[in-house]
C-alpha atoms as a PDB file:
ATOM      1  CA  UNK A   1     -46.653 -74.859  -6.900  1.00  0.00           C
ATOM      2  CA  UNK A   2     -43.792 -76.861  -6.413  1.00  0.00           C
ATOM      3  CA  UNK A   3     -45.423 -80.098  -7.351  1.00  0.00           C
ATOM      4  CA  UNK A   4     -46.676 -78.331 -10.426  1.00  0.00           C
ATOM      5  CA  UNK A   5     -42.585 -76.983 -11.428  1.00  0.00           C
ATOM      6  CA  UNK A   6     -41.325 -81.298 -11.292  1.00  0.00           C
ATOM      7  CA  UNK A   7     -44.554 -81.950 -13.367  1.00  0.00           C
ATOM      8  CA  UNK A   8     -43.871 -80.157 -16.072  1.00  0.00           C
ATOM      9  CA  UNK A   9     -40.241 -80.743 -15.643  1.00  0.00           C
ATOM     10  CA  UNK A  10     -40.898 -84.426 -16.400  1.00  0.00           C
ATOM     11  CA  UNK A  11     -43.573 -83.877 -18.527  1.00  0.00           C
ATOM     12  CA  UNK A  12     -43.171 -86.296 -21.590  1.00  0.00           C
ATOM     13  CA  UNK A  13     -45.729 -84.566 -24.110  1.00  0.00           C
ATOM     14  CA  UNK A  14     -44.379 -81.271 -25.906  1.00  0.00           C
ATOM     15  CA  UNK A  15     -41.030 -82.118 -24.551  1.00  0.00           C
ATOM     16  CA  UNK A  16     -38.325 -83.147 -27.061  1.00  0.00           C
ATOM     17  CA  UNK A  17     -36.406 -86.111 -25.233  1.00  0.00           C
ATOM     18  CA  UNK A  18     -38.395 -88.655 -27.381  1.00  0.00           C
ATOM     19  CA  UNK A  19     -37.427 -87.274 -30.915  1.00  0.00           C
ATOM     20  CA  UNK A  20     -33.443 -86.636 -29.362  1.00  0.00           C
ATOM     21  CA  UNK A  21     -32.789 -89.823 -26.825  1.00  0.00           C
ATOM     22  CA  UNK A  22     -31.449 -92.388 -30.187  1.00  0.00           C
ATOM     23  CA  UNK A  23     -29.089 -89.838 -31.081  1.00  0.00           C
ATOM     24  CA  UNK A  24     -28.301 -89.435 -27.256  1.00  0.00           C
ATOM     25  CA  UNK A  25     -27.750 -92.924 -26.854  1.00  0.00           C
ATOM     26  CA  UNK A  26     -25.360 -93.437 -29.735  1.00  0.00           C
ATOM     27  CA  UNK A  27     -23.114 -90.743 -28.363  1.00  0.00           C
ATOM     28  CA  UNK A  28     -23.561 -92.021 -25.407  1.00  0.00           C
ATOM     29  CA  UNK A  29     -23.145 -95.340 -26.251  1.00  0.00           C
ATOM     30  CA  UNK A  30     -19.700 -93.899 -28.601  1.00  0.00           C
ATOM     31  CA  UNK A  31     -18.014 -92.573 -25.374  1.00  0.00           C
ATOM     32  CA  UNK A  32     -18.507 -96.084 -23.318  1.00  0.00           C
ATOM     33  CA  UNK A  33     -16.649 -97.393 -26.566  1.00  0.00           C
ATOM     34  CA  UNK A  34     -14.455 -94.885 -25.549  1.00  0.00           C
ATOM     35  CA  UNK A  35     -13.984 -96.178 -21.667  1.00  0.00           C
ATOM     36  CA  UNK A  36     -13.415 -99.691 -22.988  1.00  0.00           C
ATOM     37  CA  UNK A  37     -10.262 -98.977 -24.825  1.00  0.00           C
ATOM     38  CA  UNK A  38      -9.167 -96.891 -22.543  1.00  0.00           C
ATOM     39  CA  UNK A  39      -9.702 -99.466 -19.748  1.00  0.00           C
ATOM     40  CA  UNK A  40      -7.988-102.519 -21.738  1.00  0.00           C
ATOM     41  CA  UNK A  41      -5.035-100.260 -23.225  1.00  0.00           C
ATOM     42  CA  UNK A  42      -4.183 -97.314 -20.857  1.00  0.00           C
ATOM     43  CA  UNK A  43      -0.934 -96.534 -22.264  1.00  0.00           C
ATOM     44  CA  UNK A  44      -2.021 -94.420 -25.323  1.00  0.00           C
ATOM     45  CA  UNK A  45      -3.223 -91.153 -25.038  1.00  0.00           C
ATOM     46  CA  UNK A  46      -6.199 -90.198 -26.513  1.00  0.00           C
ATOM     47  CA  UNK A  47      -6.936 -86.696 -25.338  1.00  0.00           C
ATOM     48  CA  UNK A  48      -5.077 -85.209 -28.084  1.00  0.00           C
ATOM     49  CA  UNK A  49      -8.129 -86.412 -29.863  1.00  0.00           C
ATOM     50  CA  UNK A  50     -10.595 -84.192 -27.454  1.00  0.00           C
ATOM     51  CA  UNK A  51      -8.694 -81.126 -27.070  1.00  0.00           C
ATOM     52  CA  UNK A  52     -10.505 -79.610 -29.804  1.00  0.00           C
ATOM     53  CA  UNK A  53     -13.637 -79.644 -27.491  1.00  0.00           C
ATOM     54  CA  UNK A  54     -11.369 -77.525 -24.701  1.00  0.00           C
ATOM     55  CA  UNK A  55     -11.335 -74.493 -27.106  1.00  0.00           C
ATOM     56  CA  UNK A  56     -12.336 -71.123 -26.567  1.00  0.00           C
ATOM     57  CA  UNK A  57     -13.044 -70.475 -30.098  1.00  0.00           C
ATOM     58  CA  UNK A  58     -15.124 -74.389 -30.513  1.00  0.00           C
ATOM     59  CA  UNK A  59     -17.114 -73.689 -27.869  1.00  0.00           C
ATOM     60  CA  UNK A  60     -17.525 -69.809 -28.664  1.00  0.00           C
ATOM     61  CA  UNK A  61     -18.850 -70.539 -32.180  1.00  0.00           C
ATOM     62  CA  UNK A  62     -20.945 -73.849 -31.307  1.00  0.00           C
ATOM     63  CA  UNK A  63     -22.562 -71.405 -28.774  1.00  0.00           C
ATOM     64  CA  UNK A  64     -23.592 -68.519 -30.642  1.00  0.00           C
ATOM     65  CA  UNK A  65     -25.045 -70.917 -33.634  1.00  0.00           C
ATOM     66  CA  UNK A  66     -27.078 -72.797 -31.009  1.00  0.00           C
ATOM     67  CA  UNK A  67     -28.543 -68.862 -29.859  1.00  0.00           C
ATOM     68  CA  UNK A  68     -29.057 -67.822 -33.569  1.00  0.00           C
ATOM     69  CA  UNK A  69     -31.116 -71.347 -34.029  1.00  0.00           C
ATOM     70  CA  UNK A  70     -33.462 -70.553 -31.536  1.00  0.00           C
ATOM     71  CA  UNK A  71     -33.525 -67.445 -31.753  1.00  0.00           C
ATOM     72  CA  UNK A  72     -34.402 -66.990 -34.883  1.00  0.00           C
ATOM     73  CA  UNK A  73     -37.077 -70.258 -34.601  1.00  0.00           C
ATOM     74  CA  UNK A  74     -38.567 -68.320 -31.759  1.00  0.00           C
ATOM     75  CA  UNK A  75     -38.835 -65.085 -34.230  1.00  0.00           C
ATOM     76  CA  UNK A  76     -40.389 -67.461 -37.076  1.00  0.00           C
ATOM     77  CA  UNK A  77     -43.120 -68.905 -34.275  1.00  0.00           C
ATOM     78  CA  UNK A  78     -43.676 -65.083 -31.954  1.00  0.00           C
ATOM     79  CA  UNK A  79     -43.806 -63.782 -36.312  1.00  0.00           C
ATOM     80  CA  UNK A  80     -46.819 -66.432 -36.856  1.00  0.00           C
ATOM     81  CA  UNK A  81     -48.357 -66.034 -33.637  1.00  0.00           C
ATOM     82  CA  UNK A  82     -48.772 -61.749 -34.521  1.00  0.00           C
ATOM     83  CA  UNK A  83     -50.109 -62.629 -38.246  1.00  0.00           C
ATOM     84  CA  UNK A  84     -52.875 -64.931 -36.514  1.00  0.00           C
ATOM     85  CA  UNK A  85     -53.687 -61.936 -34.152  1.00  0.00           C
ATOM     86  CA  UNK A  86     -53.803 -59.469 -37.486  1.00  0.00           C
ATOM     87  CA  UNK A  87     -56.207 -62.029 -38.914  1.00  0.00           C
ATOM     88  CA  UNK A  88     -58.532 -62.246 -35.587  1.00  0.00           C
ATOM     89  CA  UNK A  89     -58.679 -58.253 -34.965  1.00  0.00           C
ATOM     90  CA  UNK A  90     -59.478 -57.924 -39.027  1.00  0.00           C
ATOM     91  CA  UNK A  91     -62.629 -60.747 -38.939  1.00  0.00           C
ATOM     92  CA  UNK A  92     -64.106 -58.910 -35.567  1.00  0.00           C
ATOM     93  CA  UNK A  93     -63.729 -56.112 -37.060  1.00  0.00           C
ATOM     94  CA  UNK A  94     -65.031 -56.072 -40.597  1.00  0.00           C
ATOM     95  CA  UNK A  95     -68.081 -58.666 -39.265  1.00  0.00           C
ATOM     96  CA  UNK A  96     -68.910 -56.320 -37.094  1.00  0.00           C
ATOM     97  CA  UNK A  97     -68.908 -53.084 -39.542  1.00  0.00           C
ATOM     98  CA  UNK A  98     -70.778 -55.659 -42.177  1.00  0.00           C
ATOM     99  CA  UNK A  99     -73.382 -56.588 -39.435  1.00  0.00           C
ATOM    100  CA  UNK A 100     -73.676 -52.947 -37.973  1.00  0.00           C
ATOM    101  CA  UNK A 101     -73.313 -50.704 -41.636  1.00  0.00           C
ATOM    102  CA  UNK A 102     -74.936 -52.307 -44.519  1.00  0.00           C
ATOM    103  CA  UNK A 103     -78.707 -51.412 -44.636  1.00  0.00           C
ATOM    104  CA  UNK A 104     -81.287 -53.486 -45.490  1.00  0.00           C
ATOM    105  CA  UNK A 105     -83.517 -52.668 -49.047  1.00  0.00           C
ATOM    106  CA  UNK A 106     -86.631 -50.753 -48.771  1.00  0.00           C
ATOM    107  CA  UNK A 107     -88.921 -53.313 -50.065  1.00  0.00           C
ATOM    108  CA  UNK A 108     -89.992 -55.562 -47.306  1.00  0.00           C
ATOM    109  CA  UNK A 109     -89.590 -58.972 -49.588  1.00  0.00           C
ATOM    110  CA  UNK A 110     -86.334 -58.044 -50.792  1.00  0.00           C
ATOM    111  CA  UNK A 111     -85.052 -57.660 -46.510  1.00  0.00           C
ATOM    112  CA  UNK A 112     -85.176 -61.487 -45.428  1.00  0.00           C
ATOM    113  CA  UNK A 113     -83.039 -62.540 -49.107  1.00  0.00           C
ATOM    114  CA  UNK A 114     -80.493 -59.591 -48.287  1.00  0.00           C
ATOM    115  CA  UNK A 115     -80.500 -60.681 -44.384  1.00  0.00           C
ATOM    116  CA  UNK A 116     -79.671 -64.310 -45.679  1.00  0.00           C
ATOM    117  CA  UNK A 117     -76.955 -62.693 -48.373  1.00  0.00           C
ATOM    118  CA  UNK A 118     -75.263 -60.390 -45.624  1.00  0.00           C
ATOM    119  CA  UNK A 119     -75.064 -63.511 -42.742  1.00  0.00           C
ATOM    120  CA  UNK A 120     -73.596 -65.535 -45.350  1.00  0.00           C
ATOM    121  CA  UNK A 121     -71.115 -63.218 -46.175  1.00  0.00           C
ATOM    122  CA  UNK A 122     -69.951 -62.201 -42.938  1.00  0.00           C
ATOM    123  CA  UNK A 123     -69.841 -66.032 -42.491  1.00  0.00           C
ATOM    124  CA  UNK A 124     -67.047 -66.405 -45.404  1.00  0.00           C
ATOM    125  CA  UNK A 125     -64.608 -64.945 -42.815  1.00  0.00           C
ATOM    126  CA  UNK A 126     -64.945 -67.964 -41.028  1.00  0.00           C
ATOM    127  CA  UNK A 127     -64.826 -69.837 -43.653  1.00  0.00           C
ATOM    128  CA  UNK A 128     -61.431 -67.329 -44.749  1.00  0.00           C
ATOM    129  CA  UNK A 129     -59.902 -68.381 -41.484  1.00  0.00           C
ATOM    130  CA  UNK A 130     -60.464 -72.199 -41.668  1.00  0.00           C
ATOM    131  CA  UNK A 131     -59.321 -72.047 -44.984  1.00  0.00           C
ATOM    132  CA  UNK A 132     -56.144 -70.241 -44.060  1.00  0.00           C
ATOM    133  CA  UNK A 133     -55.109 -73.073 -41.606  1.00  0.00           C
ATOM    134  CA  UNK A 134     -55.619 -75.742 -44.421  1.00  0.00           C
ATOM    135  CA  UNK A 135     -53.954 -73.822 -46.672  1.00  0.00           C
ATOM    136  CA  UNK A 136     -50.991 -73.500 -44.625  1.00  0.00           C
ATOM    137  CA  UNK A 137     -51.101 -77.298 -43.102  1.00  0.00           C
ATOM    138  CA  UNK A 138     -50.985 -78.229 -47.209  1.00  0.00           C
ATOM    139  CA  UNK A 139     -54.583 -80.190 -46.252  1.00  0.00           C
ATOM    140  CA  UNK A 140     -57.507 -80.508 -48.333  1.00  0.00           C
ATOM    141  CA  UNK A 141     -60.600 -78.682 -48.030  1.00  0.00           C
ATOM    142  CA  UNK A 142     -62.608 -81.590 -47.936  1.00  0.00           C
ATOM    143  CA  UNK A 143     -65.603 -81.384 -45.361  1.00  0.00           C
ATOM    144  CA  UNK A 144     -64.177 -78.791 -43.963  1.00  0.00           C
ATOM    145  CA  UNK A 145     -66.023 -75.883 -44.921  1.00  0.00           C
ATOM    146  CA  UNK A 146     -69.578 -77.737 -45.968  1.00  0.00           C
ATOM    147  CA  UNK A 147     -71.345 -76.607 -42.818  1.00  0.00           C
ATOM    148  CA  UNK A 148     -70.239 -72.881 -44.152  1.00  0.00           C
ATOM    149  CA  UNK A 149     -70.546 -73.124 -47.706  1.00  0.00           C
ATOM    150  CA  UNK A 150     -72.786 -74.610 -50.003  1.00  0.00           C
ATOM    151  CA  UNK A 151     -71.652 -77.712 -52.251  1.00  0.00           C
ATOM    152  CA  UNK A 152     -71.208 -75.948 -55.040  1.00  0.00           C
ATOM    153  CA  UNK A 153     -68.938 -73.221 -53.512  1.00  0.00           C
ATOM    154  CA  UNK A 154     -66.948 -76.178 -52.166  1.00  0.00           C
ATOM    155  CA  UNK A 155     -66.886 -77.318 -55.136  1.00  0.00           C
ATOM    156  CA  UNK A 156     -65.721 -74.147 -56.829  1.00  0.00           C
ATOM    157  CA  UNK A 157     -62.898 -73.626 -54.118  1.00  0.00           C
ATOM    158  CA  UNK A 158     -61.810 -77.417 -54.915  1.00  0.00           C
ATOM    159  CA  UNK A 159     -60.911 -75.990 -58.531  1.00  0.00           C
ATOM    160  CA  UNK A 160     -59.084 -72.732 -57.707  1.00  0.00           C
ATOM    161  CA  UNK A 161     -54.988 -73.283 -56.492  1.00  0.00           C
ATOM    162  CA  UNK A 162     -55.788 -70.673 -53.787  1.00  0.00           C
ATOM    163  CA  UNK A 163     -58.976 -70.954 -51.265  1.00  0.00           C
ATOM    164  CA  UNK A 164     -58.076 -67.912 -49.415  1.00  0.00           C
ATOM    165  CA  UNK A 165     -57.377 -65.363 -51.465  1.00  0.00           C
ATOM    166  CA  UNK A 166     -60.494 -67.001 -53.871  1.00  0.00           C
ATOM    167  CA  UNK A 167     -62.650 -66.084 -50.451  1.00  0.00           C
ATOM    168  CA  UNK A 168     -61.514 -62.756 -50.118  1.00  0.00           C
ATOM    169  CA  UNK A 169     -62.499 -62.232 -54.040  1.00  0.00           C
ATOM    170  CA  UNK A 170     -65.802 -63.301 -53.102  1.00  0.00           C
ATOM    171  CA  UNK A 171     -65.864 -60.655 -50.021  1.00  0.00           C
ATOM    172  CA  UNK A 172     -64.992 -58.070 -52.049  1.00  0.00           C
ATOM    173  CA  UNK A 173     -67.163 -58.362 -54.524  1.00  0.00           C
ATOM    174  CA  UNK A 174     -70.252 -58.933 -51.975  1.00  0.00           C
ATOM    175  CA  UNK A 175     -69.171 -55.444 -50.998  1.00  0.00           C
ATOM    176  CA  UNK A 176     -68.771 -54.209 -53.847  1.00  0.00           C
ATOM    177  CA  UNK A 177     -72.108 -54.750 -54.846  1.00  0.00           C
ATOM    178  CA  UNK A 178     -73.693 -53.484 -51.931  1.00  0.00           C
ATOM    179  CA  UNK A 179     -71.817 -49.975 -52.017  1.00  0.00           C
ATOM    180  CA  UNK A 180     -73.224 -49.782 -55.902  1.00  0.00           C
ATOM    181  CA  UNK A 181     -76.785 -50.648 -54.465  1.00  0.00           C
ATOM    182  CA  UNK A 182     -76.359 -47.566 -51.392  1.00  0.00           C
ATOM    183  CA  UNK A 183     -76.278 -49.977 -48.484  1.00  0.00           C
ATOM    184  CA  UNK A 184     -73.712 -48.440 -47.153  1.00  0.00           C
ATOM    185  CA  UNK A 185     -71.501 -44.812 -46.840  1.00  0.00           C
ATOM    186  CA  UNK A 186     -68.322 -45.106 -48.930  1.00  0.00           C
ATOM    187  CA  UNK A 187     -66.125 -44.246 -45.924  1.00  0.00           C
ATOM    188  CA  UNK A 188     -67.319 -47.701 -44.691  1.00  0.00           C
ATOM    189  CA  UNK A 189     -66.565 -49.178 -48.029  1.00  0.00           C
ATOM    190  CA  UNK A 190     -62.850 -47.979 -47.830  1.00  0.00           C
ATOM    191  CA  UNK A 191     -62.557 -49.614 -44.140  1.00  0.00           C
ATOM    192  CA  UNK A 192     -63.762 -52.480 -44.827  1.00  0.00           C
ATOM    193  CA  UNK A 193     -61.709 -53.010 -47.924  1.00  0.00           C
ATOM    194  CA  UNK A 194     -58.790 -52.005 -46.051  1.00  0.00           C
ATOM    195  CA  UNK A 195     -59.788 -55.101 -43.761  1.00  0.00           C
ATOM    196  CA  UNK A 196     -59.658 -57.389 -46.426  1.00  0.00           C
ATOM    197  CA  UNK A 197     -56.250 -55.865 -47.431  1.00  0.00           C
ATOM    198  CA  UNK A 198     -55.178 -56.786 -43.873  1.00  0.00           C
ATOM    199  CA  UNK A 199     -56.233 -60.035 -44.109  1.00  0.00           C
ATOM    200  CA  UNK A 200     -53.971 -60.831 -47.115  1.00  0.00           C
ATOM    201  CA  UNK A 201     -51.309 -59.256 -45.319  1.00  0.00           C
ATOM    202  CA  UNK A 202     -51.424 -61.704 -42.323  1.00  0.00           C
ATOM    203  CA  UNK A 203     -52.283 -64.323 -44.706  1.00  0.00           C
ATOM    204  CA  UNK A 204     -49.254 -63.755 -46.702  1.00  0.00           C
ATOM    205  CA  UNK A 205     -47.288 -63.185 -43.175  1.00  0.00           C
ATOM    206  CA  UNK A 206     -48.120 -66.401 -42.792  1.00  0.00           C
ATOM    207  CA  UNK A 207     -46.582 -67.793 -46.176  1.00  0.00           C
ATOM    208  CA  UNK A 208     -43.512 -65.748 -45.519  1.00  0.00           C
ATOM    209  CA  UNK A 209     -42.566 -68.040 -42.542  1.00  0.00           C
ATOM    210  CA  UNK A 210     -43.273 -70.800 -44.180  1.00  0.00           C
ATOM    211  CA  UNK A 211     -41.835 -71.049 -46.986  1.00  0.00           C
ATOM    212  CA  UNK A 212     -38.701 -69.046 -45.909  1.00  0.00           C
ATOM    213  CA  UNK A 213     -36.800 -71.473 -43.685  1.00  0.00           C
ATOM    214  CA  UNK A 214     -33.619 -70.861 -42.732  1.00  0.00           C
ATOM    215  CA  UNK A 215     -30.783 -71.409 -44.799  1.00  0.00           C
ATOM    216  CA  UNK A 216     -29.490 -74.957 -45.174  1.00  0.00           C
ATOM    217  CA  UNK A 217     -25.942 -73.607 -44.528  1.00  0.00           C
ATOM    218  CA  UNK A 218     -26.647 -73.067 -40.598  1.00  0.00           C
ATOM    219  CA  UNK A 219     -28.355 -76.394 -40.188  1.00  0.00           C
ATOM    220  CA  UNK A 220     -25.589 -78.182 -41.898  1.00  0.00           C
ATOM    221  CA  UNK A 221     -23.108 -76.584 -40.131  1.00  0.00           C
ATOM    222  CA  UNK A 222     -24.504 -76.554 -36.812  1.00  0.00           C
ATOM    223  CA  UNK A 223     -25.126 -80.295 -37.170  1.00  0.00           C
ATOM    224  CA  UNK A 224     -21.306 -80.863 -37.498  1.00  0.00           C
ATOM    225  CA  UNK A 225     -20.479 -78.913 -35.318  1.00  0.00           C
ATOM    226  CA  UNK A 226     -22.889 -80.674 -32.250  1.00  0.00           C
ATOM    227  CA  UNK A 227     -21.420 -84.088 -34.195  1.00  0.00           C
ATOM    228  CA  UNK A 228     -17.387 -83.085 -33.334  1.00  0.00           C
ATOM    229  CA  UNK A 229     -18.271 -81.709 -29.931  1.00  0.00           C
ATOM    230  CA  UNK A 230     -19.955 -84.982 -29.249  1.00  0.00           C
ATOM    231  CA  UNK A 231     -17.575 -87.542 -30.496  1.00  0.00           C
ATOM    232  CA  UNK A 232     -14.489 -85.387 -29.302  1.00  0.00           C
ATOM    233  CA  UNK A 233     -15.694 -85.466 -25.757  1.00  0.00           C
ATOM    234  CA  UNK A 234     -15.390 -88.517 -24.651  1.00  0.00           C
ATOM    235  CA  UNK A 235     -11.525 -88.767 -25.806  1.00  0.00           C
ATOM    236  CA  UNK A 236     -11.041 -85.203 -23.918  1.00  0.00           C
ATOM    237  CA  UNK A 237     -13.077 -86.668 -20.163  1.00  0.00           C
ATOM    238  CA  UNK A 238     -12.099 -90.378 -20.216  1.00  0.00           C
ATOM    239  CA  UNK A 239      -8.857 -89.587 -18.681  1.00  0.00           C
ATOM    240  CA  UNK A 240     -10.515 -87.928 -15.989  1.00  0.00           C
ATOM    241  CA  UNK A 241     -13.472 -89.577 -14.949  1.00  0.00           C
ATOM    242  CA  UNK A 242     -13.267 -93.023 -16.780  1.00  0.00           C
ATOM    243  CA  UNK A 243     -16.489 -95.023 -17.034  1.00  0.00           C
ATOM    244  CA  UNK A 244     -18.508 -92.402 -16.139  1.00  0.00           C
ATOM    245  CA  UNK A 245     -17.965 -90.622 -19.315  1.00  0.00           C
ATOM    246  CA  UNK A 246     -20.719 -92.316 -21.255  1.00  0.00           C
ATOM    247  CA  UNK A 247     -22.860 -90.527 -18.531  1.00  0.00           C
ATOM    248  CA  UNK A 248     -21.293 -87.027 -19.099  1.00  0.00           C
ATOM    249  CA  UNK A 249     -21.048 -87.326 -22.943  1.00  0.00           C
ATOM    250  CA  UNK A 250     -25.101 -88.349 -22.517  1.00  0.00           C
ATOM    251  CA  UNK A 251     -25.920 -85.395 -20.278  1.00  0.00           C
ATOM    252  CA  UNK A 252     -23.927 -83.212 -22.653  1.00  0.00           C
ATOM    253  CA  UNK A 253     -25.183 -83.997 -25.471  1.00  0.00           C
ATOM    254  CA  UNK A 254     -28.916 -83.979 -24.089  1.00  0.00           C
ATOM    255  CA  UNK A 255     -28.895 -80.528 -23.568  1.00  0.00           C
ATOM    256  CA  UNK A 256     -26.851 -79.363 -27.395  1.00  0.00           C
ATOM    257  CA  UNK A 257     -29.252 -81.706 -29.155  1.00  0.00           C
ATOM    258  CA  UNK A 258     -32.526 -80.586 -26.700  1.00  0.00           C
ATOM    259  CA  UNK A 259     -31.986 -77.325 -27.430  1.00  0.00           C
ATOM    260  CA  UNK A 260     -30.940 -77.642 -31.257  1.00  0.00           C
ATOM    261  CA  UNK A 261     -34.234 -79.615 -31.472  1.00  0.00           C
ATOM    262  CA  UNK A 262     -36.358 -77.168 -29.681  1.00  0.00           C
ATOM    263  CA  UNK A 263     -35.323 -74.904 -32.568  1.00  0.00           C
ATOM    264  CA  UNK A 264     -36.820 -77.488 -35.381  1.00  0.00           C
ATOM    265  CA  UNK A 265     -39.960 -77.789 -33.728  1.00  0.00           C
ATOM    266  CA  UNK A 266     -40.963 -73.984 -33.657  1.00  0.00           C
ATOM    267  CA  UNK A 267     -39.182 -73.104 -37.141  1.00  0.00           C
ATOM    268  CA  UNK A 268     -42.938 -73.853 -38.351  1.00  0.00           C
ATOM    269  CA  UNK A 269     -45.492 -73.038 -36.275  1.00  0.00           C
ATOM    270  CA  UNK A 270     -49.108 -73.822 -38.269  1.00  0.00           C
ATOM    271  CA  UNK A 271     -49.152 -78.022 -38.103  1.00  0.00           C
ATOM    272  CA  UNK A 272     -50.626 -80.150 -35.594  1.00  0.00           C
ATOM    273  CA  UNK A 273     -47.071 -80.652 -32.963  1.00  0.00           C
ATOM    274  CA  UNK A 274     -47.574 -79.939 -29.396  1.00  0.00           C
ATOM    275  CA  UNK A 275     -44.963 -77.309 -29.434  1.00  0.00           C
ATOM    276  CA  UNK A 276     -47.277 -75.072 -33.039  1.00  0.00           C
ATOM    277  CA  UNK A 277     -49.974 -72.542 -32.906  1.00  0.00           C
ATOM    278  CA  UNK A 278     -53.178 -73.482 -30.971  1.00  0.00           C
ATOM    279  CA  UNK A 279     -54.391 -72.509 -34.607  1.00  0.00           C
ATOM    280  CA  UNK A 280     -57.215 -74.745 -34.169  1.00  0.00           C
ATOM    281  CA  UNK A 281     -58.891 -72.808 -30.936  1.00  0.00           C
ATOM    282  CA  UNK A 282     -57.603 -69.846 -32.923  1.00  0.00           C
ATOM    283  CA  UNK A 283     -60.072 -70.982 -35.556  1.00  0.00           C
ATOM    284  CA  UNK A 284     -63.094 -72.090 -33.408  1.00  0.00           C
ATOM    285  CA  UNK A 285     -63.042 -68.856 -31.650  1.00  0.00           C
ATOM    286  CA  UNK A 286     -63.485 -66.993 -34.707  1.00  0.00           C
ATOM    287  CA  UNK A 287     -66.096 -69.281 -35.917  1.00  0.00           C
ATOM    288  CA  UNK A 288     -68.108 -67.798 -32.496  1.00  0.00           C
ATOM    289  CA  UNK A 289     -67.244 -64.566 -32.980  1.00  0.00           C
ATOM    290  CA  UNK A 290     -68.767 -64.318 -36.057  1.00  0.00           C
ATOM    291  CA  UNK A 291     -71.889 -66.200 -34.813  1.00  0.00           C
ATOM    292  CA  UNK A 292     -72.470 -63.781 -31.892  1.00  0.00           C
ATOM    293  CA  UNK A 293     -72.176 -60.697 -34.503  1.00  0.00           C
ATOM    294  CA  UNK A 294     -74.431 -62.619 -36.647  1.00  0.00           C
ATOM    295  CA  UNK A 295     -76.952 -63.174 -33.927  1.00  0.00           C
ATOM    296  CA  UNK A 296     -76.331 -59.774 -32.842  1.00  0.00           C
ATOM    297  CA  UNK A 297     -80.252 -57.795 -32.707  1.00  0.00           C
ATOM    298  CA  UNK A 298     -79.783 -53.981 -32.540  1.00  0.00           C
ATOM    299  CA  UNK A 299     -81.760 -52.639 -29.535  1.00  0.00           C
END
């Protein structure tokens, strides 16, 4: 257990050093510029220059922005995480009320067409999901969906500006038909529908968080603030500690910048960074959910 807490203590991938250490090493680098002219011309004072990094109300305010970054990334990422869960408890659910509730046809030639019509159907929520992470990773359809649809429904969704919302059209209208044909009770009708509803809500969760960063004011500001706390240090600890403050100013501004960056990499949680979603076991989980209910035989 121990072994496995230094491990992931020094564990490289996921962690944020890489993307912070230039900007470490120029402040770094700043304060042992710093040391140097302190060294060579000890006479003038330069901690007038770093008192500003001494105060209550600095440090007070630098503090609570840093808490309100990641706080409010870790809201944005916990926010997609519950929408992904809405869209997982919808697709169980309404495959398994389209497997279980719509009937077959009376006439025995018409069953093996309608069988063929109903598993492709309760395969477009599959398809709904893959499309979904596309659609939010701003990726192409592509070959994505070709072992789902057929070319000319690729096709089709290639043409419309939104796939997802274009598959839930298509749901709702397989439905729809069914319902006019008596396959099913119209209580199950108004579930199911009320599962596709769901699924535009935690589709639209989704684009909420996405397109609603947060406010270029903070960033800015926070930014400046981590820059004056950084390049006022060194003048406030060189008196002290001398040519170990490049070390201090480093360590320092490792953990402001670590945890500032932490912050950027959850603020969008659907692309393909270490630190997202897992949207793409989200997806192939799905994809065998809905083949078990499809293979599903009743007893």
């Amino acid at each position: 257990m121990t072994f496995q807490w230094f491990d992931l203590a020094f564990k490289v991938q996921g962690s944020v050093a890489p993307i912070i250490l230039p900007r470490v090493l120029i402040f770094a680098g700043f304060a042992l510029g710093i040391s140097v002219f302190h060294y060579y011309e000890p006479q003038i004072s330069l901690k007038v220059f770093g008192d500003m990094t001494n105060n209550v109300v600095f440090n007070l305010v630098l503090g609570l922005l840093l808490v309100f970054r990641t706080n409010t990334a870790y809201d944005r990422y916990w926010e997609g995480r519950k929408a992904w869960g809405t869209l997982v408890v919808n697709i169980r659910n309404l495959s398994r009320l389209m497997q279980i509730a719509i009937n077959s046809p009376p006439l025995e030639e018409q069953k093996d067409e309608e069988q063929k019509d109903k598993e492709k159907s309760i395969q477009l929520l599959t398809a709904f999901a893959i499309a979904t992470k596309l659609h939010l990773r701003n990726e192409e359809i592509a070959t994505h969906l070709n072992q789902i649809l057929t070319e000319d429904e690729v096709l089709k969704l290639n043409n419309v500006k939104h796939v997802p919302l274009e598959l839930t059209l298509w749901l709702s209208s397989y439905l729809q038909k069914q319902m006019q044909s008596d396959r099913f009770d119209t209580n199950y009708f108004v579930t199911m529908n009320s599962q596709i509803n769901a699924l535009v809500e935690g589709l639209t969760s989704c684009e909420r968080i996405l397109k609603t960063p947060l406010p270029i004011a903070y960033r800015i500001y926070l930014k400046r603030l981590i820059l004056i706390y950084c390049f006022g240090l060194p003048f406030h600890l060189v008196i002290d500690i001398h040519w170990l403050t490049a070390i201090a100013v480093g360590l320092v501004s490792f953990i402001l910048l670590g945890v500032e960056q932490i912050g950027n990499e959850i603020e969008n949680p659907f692309g393909h960074d270490f630190n997202d979603l897992p949207i793409d076991e989200i997806c192939e989980g799905i994809t065998n959910n809905v083949k078990q209910v499809i293979s599903y035989q009743s007893p």
